[in-house]
C-alpha atoms as a PDB file:
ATOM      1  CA  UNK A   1     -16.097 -10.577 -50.444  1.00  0.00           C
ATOM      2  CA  UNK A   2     -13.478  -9.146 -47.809  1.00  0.00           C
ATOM      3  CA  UNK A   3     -13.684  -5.843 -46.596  1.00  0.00           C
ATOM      4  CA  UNK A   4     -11.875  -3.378 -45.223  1.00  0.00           C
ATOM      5  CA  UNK A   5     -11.621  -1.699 -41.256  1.00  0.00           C
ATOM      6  CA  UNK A   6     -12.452   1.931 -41.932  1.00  0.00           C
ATOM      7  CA  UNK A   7     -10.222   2.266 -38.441  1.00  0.00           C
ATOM      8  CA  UNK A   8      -7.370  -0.131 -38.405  1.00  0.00           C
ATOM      9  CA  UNK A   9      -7.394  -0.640 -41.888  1.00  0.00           C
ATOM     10  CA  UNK A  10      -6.987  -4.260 -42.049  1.00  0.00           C
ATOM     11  CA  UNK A  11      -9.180  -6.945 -44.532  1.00  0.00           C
ATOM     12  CA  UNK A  12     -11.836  -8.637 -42.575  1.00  0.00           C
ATOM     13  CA  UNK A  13     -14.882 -11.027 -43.169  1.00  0.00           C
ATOM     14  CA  UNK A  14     -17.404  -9.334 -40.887  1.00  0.00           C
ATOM     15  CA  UNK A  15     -17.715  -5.755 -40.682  1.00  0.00           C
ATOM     16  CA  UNK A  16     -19.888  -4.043 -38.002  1.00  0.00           C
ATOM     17  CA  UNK A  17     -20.925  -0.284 -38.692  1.00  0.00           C
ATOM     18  CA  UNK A  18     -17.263  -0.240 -40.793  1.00  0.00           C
ATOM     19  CA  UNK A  19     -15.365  -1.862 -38.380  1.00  0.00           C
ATOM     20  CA  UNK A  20     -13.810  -5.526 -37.735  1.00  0.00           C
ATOM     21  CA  UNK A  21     -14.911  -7.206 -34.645  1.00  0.00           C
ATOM     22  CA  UNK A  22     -11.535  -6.320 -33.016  1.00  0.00           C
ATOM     23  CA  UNK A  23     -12.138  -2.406 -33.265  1.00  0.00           C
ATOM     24  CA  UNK A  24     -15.734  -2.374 -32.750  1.00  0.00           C
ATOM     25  CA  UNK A  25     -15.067  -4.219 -29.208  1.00  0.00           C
ATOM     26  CA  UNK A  26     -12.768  -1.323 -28.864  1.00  0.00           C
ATOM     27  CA  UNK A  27     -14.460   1.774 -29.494  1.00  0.00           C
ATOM     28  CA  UNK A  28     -17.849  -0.196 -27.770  1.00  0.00           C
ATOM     29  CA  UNK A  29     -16.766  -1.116 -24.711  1.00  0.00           C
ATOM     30  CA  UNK A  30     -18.824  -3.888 -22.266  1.00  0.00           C
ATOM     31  CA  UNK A  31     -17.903  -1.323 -19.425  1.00  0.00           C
ATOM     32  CA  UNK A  32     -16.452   1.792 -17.990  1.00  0.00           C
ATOM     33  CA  UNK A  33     -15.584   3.163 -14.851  1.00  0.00           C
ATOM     34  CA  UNK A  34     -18.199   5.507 -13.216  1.00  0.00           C
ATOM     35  CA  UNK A  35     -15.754   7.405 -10.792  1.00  0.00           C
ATOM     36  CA  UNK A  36     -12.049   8.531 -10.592  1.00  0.00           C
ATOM     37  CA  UNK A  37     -10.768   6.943  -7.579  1.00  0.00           C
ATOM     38  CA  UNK A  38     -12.283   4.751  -5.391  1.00  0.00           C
ATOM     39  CA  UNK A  39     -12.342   5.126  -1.368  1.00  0.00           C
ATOM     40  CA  UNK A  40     -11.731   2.529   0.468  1.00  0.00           C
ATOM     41  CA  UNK A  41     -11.537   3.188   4.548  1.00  0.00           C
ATOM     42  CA  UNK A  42     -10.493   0.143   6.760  1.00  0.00           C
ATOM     43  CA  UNK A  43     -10.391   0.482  10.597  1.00  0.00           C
ATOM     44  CA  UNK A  44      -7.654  -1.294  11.702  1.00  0.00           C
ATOM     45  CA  UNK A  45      -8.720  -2.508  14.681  1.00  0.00           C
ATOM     46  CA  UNK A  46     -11.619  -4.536  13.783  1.00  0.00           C
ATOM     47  CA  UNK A  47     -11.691  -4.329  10.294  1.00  0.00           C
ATOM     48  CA  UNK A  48     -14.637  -2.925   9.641  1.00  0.00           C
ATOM     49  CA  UNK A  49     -14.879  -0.887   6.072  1.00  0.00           C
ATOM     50  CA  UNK A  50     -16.686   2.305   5.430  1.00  0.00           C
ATOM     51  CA  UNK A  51     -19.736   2.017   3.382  1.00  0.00           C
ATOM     52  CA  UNK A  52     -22.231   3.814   1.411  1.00  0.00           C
ATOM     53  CA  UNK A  53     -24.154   6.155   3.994  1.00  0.00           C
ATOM     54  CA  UNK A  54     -21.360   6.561   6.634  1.00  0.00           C
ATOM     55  CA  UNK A  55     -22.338   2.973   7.958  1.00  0.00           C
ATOM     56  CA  UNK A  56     -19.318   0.774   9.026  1.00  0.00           C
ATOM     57  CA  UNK A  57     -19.586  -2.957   7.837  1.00  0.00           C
ATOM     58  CA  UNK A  58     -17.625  -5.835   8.918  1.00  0.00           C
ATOM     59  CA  UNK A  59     -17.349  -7.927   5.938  1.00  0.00           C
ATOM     60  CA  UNK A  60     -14.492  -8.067   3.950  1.00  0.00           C
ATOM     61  CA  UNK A  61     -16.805  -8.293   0.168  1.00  0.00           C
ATOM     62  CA  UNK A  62     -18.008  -4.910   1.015  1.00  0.00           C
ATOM     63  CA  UNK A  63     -14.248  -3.906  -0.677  1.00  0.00           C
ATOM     64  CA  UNK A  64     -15.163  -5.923  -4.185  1.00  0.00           C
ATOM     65  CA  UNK A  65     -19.344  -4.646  -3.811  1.00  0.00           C
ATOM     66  CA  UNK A  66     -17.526  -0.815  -3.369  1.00  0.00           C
ATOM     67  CA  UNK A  67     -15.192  -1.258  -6.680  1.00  0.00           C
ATOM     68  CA  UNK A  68     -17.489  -3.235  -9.003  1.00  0.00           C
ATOM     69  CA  UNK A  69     -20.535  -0.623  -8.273  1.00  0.00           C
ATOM     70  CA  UNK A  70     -18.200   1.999  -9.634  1.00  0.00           C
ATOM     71  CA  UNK A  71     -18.428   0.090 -12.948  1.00  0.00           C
ATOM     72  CA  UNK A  72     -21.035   0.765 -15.590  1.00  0.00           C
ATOM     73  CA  UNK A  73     -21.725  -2.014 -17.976  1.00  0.00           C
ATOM     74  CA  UNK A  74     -22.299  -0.927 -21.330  1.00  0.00           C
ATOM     75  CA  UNK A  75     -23.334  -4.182 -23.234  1.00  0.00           C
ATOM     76  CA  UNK A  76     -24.222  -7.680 -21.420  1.00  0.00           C
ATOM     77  CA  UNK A  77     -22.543  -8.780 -18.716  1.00  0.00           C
ATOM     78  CA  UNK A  78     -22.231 -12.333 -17.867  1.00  0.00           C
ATOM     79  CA  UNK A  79     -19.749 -12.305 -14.525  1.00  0.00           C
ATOM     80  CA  UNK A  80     -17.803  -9.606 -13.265  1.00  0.00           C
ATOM     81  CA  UNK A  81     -14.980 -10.580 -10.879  1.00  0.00           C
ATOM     82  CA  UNK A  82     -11.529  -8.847  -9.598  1.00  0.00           C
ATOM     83  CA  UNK A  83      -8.540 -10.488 -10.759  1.00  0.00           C
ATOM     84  CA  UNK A  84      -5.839  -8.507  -8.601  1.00  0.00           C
ATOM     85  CA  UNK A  85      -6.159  -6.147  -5.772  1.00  0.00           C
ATOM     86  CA  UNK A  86      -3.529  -4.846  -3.784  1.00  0.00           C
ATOM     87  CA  UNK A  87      -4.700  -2.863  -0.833  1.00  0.00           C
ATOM     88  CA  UNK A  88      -1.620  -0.408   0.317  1.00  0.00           C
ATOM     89  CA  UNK A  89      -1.577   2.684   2.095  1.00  0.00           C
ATOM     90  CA  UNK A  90      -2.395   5.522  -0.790  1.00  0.00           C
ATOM     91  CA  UNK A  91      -3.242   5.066  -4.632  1.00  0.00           C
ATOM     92  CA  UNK A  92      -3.529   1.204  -5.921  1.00  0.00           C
ATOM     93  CA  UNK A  93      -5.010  -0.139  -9.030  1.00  0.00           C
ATOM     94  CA  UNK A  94      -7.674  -3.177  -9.295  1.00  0.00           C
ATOM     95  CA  UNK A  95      -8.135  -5.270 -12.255  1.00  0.00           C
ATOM     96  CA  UNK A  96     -11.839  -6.604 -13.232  1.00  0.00           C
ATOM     97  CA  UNK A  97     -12.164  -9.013 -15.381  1.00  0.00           C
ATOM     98  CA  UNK A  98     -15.486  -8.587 -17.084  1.00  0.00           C
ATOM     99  CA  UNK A  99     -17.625 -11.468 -19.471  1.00  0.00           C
ATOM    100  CA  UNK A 100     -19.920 -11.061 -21.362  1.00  0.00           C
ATOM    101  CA  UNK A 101     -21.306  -9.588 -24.972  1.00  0.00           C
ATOM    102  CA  UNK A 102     -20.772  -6.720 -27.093  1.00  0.00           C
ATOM    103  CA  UNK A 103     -23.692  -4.279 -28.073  1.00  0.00           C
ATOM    104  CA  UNK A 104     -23.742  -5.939 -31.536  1.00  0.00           C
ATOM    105  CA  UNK A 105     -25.269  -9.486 -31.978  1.00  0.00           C
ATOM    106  CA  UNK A 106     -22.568 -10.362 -34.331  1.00  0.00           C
ATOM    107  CA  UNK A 107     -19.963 -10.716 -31.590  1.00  0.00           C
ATOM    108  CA  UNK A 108     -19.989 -13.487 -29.560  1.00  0.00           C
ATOM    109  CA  UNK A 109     -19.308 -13.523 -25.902  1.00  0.00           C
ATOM    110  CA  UNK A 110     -15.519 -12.299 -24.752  1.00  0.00           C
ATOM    111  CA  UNK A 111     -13.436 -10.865 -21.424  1.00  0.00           C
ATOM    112  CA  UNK A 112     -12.540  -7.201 -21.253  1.00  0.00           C
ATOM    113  CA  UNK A 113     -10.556  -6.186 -18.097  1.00  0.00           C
ATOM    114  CA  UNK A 114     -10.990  -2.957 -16.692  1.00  0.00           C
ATOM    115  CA  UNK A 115      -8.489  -0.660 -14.098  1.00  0.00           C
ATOM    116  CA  UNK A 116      -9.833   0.524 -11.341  1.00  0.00           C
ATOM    117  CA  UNK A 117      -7.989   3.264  -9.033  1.00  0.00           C
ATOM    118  CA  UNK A 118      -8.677   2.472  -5.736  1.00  0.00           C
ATOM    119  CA  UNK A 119      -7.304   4.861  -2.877  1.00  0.00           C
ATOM    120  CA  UNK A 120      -6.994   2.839   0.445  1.00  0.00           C
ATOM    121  CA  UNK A 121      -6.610   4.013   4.121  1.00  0.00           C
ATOM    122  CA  UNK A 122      -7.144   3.556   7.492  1.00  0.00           C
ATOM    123  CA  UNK A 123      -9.014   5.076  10.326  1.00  0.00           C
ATOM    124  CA  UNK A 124     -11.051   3.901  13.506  1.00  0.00           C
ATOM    125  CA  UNK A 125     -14.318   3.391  13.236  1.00  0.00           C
ATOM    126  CA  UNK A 126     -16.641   5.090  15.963  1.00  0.00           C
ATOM    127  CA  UNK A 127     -17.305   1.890  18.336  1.00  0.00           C
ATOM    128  CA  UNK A 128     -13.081   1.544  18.233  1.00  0.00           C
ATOM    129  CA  UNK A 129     -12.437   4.964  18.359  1.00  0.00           C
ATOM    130  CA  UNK A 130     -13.896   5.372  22.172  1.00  0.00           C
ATOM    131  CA  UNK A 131     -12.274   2.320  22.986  1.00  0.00           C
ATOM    132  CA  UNK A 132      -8.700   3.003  21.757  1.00  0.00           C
ATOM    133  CA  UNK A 133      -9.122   6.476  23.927  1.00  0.00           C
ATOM    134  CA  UNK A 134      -9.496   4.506  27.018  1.00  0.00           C
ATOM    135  CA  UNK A 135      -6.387   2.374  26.275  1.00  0.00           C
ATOM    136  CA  UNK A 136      -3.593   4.295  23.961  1.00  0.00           C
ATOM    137  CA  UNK A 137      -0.241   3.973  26.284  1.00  0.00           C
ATOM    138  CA  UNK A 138       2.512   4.624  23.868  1.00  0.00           C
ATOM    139  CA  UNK A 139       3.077   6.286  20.489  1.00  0.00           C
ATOM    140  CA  UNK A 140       5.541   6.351  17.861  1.00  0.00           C
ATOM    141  CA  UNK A 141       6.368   9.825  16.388  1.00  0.00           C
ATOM    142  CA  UNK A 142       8.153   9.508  13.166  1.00  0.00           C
ATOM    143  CA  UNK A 143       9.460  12.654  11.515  1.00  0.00           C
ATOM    144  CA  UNK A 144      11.556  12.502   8.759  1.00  0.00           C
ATOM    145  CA  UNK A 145      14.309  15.803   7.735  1.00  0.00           C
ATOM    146  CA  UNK A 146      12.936  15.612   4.101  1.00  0.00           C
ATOM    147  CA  UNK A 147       9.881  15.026   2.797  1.00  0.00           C
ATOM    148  CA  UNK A 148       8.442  11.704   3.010  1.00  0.00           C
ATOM    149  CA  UNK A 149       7.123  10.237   0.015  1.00  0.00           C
ATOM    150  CA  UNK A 150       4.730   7.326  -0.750  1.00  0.00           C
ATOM    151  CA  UNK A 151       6.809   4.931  -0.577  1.00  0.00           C
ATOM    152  CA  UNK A 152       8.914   5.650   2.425  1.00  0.00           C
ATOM    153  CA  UNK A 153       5.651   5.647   4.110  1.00  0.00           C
ATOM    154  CA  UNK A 154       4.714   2.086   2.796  1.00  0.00           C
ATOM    155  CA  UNK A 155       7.844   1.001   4.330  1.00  0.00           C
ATOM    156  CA  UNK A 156       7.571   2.314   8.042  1.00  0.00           C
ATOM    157  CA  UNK A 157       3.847   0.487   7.679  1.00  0.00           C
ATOM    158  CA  UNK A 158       4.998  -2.474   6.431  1.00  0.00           C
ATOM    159  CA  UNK A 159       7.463  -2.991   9.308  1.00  0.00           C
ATOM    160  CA  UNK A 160       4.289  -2.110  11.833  1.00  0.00           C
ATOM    161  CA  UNK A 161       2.354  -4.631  10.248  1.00  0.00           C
ATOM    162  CA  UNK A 162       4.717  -6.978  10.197  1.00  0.00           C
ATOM    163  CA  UNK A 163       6.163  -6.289  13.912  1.00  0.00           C
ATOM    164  CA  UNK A 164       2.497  -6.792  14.878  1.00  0.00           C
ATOM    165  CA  UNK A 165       1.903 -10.470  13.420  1.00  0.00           C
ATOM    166  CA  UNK A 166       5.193 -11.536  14.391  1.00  0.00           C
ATOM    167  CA  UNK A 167       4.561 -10.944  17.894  1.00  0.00           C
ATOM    168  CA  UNK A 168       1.131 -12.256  18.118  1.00  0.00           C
ATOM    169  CA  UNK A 169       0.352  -8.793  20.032  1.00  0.00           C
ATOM    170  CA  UNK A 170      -3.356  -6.353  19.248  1.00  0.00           C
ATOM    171  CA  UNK A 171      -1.292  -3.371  20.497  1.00  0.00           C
ATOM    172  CA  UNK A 172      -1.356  -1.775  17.363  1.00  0.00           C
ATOM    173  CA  UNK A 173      -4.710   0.369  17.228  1.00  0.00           C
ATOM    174  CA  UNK A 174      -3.966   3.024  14.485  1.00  0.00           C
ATOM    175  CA  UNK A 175      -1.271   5.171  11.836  1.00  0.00           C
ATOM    176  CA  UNK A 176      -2.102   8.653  11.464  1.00  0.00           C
ATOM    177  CA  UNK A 177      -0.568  10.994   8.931  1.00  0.00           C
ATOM    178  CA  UNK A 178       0.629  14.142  10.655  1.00  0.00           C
ATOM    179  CA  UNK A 179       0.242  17.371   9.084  1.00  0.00           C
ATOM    180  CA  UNK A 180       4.055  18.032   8.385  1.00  0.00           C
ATOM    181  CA  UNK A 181       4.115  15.198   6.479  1.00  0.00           C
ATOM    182  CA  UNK A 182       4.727  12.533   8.996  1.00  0.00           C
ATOM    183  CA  UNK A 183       3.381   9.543  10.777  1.00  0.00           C
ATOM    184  CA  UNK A 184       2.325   8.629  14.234  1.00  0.00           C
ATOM    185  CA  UNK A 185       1.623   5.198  15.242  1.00  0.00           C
ATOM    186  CA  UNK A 186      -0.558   4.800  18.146  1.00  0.00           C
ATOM    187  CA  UNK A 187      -0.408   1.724  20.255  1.00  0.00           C
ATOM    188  CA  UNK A 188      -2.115   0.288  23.685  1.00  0.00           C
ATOM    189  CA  UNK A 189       1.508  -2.075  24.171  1.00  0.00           C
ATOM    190  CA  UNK A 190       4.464  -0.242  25.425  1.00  0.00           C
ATOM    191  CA  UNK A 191       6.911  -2.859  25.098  1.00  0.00           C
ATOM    192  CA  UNK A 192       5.146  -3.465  21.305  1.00  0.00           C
ATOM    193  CA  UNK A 193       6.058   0.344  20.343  1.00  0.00           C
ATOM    194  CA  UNK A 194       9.696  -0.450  21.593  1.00  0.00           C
ATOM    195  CA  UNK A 195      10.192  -3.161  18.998  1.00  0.00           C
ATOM    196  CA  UNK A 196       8.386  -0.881  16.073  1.00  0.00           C
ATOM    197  CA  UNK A 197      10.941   1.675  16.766  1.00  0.00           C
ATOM    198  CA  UNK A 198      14.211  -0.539  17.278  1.00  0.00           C
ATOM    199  CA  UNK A 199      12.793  -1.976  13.781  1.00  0.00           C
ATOM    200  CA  UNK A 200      11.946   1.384  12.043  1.00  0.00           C
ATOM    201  CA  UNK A 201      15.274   2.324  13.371  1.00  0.00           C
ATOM    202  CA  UNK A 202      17.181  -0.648  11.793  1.00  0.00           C
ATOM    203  CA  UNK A 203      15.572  -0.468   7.964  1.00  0.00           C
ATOM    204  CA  UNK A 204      16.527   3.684   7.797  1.00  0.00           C
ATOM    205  CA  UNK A 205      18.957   5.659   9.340  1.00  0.00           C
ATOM    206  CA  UNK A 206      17.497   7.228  11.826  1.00  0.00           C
ATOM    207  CA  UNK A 207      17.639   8.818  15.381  1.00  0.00           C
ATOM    208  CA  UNK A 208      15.015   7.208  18.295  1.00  0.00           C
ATOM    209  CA  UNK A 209      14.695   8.920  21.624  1.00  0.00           C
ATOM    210  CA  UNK A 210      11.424   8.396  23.976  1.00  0.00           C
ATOM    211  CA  UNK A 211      10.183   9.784  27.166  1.00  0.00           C
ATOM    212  CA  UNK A 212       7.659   8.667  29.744  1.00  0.00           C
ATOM    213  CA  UNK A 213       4.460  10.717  30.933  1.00  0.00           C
ATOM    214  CA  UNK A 214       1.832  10.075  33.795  1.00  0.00           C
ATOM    215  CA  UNK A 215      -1.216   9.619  32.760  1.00  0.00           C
ATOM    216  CA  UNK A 216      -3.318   9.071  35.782  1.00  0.00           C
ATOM    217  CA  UNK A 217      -2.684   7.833  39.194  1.00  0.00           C
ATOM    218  CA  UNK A 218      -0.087   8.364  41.990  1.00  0.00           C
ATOM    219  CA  UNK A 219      -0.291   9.312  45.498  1.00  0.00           C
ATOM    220  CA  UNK A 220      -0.819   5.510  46.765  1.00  0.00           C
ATOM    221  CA  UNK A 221      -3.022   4.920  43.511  1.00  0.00           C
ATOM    222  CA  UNK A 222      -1.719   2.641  40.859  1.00  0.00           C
ATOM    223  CA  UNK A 223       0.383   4.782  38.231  1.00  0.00           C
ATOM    224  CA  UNK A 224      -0.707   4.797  34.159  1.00  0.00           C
ATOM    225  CA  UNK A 225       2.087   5.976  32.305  1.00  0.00           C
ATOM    226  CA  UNK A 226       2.335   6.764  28.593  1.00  0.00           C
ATOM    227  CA  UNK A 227       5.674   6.510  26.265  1.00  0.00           C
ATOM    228  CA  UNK A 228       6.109   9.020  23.854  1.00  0.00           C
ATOM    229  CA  UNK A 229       8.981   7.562  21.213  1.00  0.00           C
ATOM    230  CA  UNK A 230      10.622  10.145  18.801  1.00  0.00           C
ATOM    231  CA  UNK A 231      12.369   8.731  15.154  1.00  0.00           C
ATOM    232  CA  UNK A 232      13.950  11.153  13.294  1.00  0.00           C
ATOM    233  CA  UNK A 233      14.661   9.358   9.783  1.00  0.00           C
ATOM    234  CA  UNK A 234      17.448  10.820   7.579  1.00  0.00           C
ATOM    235  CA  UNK A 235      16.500   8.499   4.520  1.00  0.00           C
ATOM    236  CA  UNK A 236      20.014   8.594   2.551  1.00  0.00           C
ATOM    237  CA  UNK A 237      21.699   6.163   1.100  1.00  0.00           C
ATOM    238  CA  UNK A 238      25.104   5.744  -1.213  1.00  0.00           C
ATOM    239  CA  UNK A 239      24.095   8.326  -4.313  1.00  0.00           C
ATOM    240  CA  UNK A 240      21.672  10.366  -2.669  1.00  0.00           C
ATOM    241  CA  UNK A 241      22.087  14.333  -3.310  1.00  0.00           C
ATOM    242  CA  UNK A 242      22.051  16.078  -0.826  1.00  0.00           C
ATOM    243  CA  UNK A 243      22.460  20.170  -0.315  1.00  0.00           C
ATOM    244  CA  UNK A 244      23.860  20.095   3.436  1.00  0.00           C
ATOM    245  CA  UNK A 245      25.355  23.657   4.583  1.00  0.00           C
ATOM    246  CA  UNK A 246      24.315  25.729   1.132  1.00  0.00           C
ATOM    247  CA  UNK A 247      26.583  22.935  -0.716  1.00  0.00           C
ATOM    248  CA  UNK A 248      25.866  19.928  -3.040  1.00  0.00           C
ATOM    249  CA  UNK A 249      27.286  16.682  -1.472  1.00  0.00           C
ATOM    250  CA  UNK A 250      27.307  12.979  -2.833  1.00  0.00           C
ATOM    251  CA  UNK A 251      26.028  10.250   0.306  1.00  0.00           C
ATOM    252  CA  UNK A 252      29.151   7.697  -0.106  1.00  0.00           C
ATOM    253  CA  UNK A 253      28.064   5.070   2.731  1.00  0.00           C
ATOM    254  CA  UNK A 254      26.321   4.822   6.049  1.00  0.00           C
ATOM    255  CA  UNK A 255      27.767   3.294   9.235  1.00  0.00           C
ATOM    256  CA  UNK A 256      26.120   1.766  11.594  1.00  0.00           C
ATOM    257  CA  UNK A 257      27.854   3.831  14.242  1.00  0.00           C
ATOM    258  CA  UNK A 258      25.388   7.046  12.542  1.00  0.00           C
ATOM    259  CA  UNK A 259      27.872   8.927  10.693  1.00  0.00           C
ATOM    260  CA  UNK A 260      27.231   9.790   6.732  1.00  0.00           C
ATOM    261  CA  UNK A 261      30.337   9.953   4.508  1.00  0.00           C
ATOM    262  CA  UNK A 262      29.828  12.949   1.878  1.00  0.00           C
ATOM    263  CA  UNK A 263      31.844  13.641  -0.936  1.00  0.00           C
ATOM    264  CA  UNK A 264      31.497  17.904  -1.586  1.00  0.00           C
ATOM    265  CA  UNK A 265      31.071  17.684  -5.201  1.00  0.00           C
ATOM    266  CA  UNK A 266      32.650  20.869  -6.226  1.00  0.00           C
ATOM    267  CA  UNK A 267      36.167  20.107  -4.348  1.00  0.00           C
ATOM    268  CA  UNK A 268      35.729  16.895  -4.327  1.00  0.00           C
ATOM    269  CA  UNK A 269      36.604  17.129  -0.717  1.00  0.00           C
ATOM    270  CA  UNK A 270      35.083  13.659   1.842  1.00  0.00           C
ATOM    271  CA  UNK A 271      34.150  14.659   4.909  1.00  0.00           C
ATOM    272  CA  UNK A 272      32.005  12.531   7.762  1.00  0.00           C
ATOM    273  CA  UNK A 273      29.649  13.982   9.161  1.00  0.00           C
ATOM    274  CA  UNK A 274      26.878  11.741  12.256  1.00  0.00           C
ATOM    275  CA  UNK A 275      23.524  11.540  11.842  1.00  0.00           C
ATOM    276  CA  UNK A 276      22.681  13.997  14.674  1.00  0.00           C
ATOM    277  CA  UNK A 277      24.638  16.565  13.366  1.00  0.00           C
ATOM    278  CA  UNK A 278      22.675  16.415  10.048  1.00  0.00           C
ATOM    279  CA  UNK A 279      19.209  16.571  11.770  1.00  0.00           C
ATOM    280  CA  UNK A 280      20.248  19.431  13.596  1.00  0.00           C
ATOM    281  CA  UNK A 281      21.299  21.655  10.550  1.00  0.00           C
ATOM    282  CA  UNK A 282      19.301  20.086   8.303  1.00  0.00           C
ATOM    283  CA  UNK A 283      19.419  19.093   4.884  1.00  0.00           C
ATOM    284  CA  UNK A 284      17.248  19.782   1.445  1.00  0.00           C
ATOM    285  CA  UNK A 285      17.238  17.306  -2.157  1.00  0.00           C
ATOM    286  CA  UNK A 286      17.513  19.214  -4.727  1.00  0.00           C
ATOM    287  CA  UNK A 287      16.024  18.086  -8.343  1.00  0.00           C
ATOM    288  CA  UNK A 288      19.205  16.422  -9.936  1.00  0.00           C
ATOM    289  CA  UNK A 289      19.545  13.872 -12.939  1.00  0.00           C
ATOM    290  CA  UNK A 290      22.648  11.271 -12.924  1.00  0.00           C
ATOM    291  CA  UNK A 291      23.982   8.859 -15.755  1.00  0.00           C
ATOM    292  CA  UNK A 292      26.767   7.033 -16.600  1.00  0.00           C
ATOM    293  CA  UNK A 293      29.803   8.650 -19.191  1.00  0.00           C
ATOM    294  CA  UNK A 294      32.288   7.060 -20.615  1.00  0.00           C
ATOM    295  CA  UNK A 295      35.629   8.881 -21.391  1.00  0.00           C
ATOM    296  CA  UNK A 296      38.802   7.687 -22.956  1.00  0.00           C
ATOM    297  CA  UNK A 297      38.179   3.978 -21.820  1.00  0.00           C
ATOM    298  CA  UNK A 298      37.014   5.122 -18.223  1.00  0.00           C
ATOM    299  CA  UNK A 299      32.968   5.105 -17.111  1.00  0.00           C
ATOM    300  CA  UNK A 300      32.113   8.361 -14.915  1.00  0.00           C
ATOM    301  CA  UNK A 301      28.584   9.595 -13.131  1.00  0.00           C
ATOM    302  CA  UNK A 302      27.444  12.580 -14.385  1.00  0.00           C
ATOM    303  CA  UNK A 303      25.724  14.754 -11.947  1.00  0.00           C
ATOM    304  CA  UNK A 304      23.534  17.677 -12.976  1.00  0.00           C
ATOM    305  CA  UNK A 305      21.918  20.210 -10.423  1.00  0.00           C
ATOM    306  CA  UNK A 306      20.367  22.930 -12.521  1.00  0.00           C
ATOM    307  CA  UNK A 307      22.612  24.535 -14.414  1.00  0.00           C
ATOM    308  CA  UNK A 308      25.562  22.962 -12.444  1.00  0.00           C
ATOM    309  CA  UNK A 309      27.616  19.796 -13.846  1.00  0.00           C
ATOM    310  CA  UNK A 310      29.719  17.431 -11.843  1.00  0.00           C
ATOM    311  CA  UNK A 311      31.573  14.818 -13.176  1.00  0.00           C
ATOM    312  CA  UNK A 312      32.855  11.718 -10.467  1.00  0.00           C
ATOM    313  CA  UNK A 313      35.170   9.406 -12.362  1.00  0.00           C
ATOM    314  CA  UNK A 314      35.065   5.867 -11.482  1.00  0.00           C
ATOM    315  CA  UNK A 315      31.262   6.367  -9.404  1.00  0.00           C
ATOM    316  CA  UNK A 316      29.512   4.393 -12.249  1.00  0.00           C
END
């Protein structure tokens, strides 16, 4: 005699506490996840990771022991393994695959994947820490004229990570997010920070200026300098918004020579305007929305800032 899923609803052979096998699996799950986010800390000199206790290990399955023991089983659990990871600077998500079998008899082994949110970042450990104070020559200050979101950020590390293996060079000793939202990049190879910045400087428009300072020696004694190197980012690109001088602009292109050309949308007026002039005055992003129109044959981009409406024919 088939019954029926007092959840789902459908006809079903076997029925467990008034559900098929399907929804009981569902509303008994084999496991759950203890805690919201994960921490995981890598130094990234020597790649030790932070573990329970404060203690910093270097072996690289301390980041699976760290995400599986914020997983409670529920029912029996066979194997446990992590099917993708993805460690980035900020929020990430790992997927465990879990086997094994339900709370019920009557349901036979089966996988269950669960997310994990794992929040990764880096920072020296102690031991590295005293040794990158003895040796830091150079450092990369880069600022940005708007805010710099997630993954901005993923980008400038990305290009130090892969500056670093290109070259073959352990310069790089650490990336530190600034209180005003930016980064600096601290490094024990002058000529290393160089490239970083020409690259930085190449992927977003940008400004890059650097200075030297003394940081021991002179007077017959051999001379330790340090190299300070600024990079201002304007991160606009054609159809950014942009409020530059208390009025709503359109970003048209970007040369390389470092001038923007803006189109004001309320005249319509195109004006160019370099990149130095821009971090100077400054600019803001306001919260906009854009789509495409169409109107008597033609396709337009619709523009609205607030209240305010601006239609560009022939942008879409």
């Amino acid at each position: 005699m088939r019954r029926v899923c007092a959840l789902c609803g459908r006809e079903t052979d076997i029925l467990i506490e008034g559900l098929c096998p399907d929804c009981y699996r569902k509303t008994h799950p084999l496991a759950r996840v203890k805690r919201d986010v994960v921490g995981i800390v890598r130094c990234p000199s020597c790649g030790a990771i932070l573990y329970r206790g404060g203690r910093w290990v270097r072996d690289p399955r301390v980041i699976e022991k760290l995400i599986l023991e914020s997983i409670e089983y529920m029912g029996r659990v066979t194997n446990a393994s992590i099917e993708t990871l993805s460690l980035r600077h900020g929020l990430n998500t790992a997927v465990v695959k879990i086997r094994g079998g339900s709370v019920h008899e009557l349901i036979s082994d089966y996988d269950e994947e669960v997310q994990v949110r794992v929040r990764y970042s880096e920072e020296l450990c102690p031991r590295c820490r005293d040794m990158i104070n003895e040796r830091e020559r150079a450092v990369i200050q880069v600022r940005s004229v708007v805010p710099m979101n997630g993954l901005l950020k993923r980008l400038i590390i990305d290009v130090v990570r892969k500056e670093t293996i290109k070259n073959e060079r352990s310069g790089f000793l650490k990336i530190e997010d600034t209180e005003e939202g930016g980064l600096d990049i601290k490094l024990s190879d002058q000529s290393l920070a160089r490239s970083i910045a020409y690259k930085i400087h190449k992927a977003v428009p940008s400004r890059v200026t650097e200075s030297q300072s003394v940081v021991r020696g002179g007077h017959g004694d051999k001379v330790i300098t340090k190299l300070s190197i600024s990079v201002a980012l304007v991160p606009l690109s054609r159809g950014s918004v942009i409020i530059y001088l208390n009025r709503p602009y359109y970003v048209l292109s970007y040369s390389q020579g470092g001038a923007f050309r803006l189109m004001e949308l309320g005249s319509r007026e195109i004006i160019n305007v370099r990149l130095s002039e821009i971090i100077k005055d400054g600019i803001s992003v306001p919260s906009y929305e854009t789509r495409c129109v169409e109107d008597r044959g033609s396709r337009s981009l619709e523009i609205m800032i607030g209240n305010d409406r601006y239609v560009l024919n022939g942008m879409c």
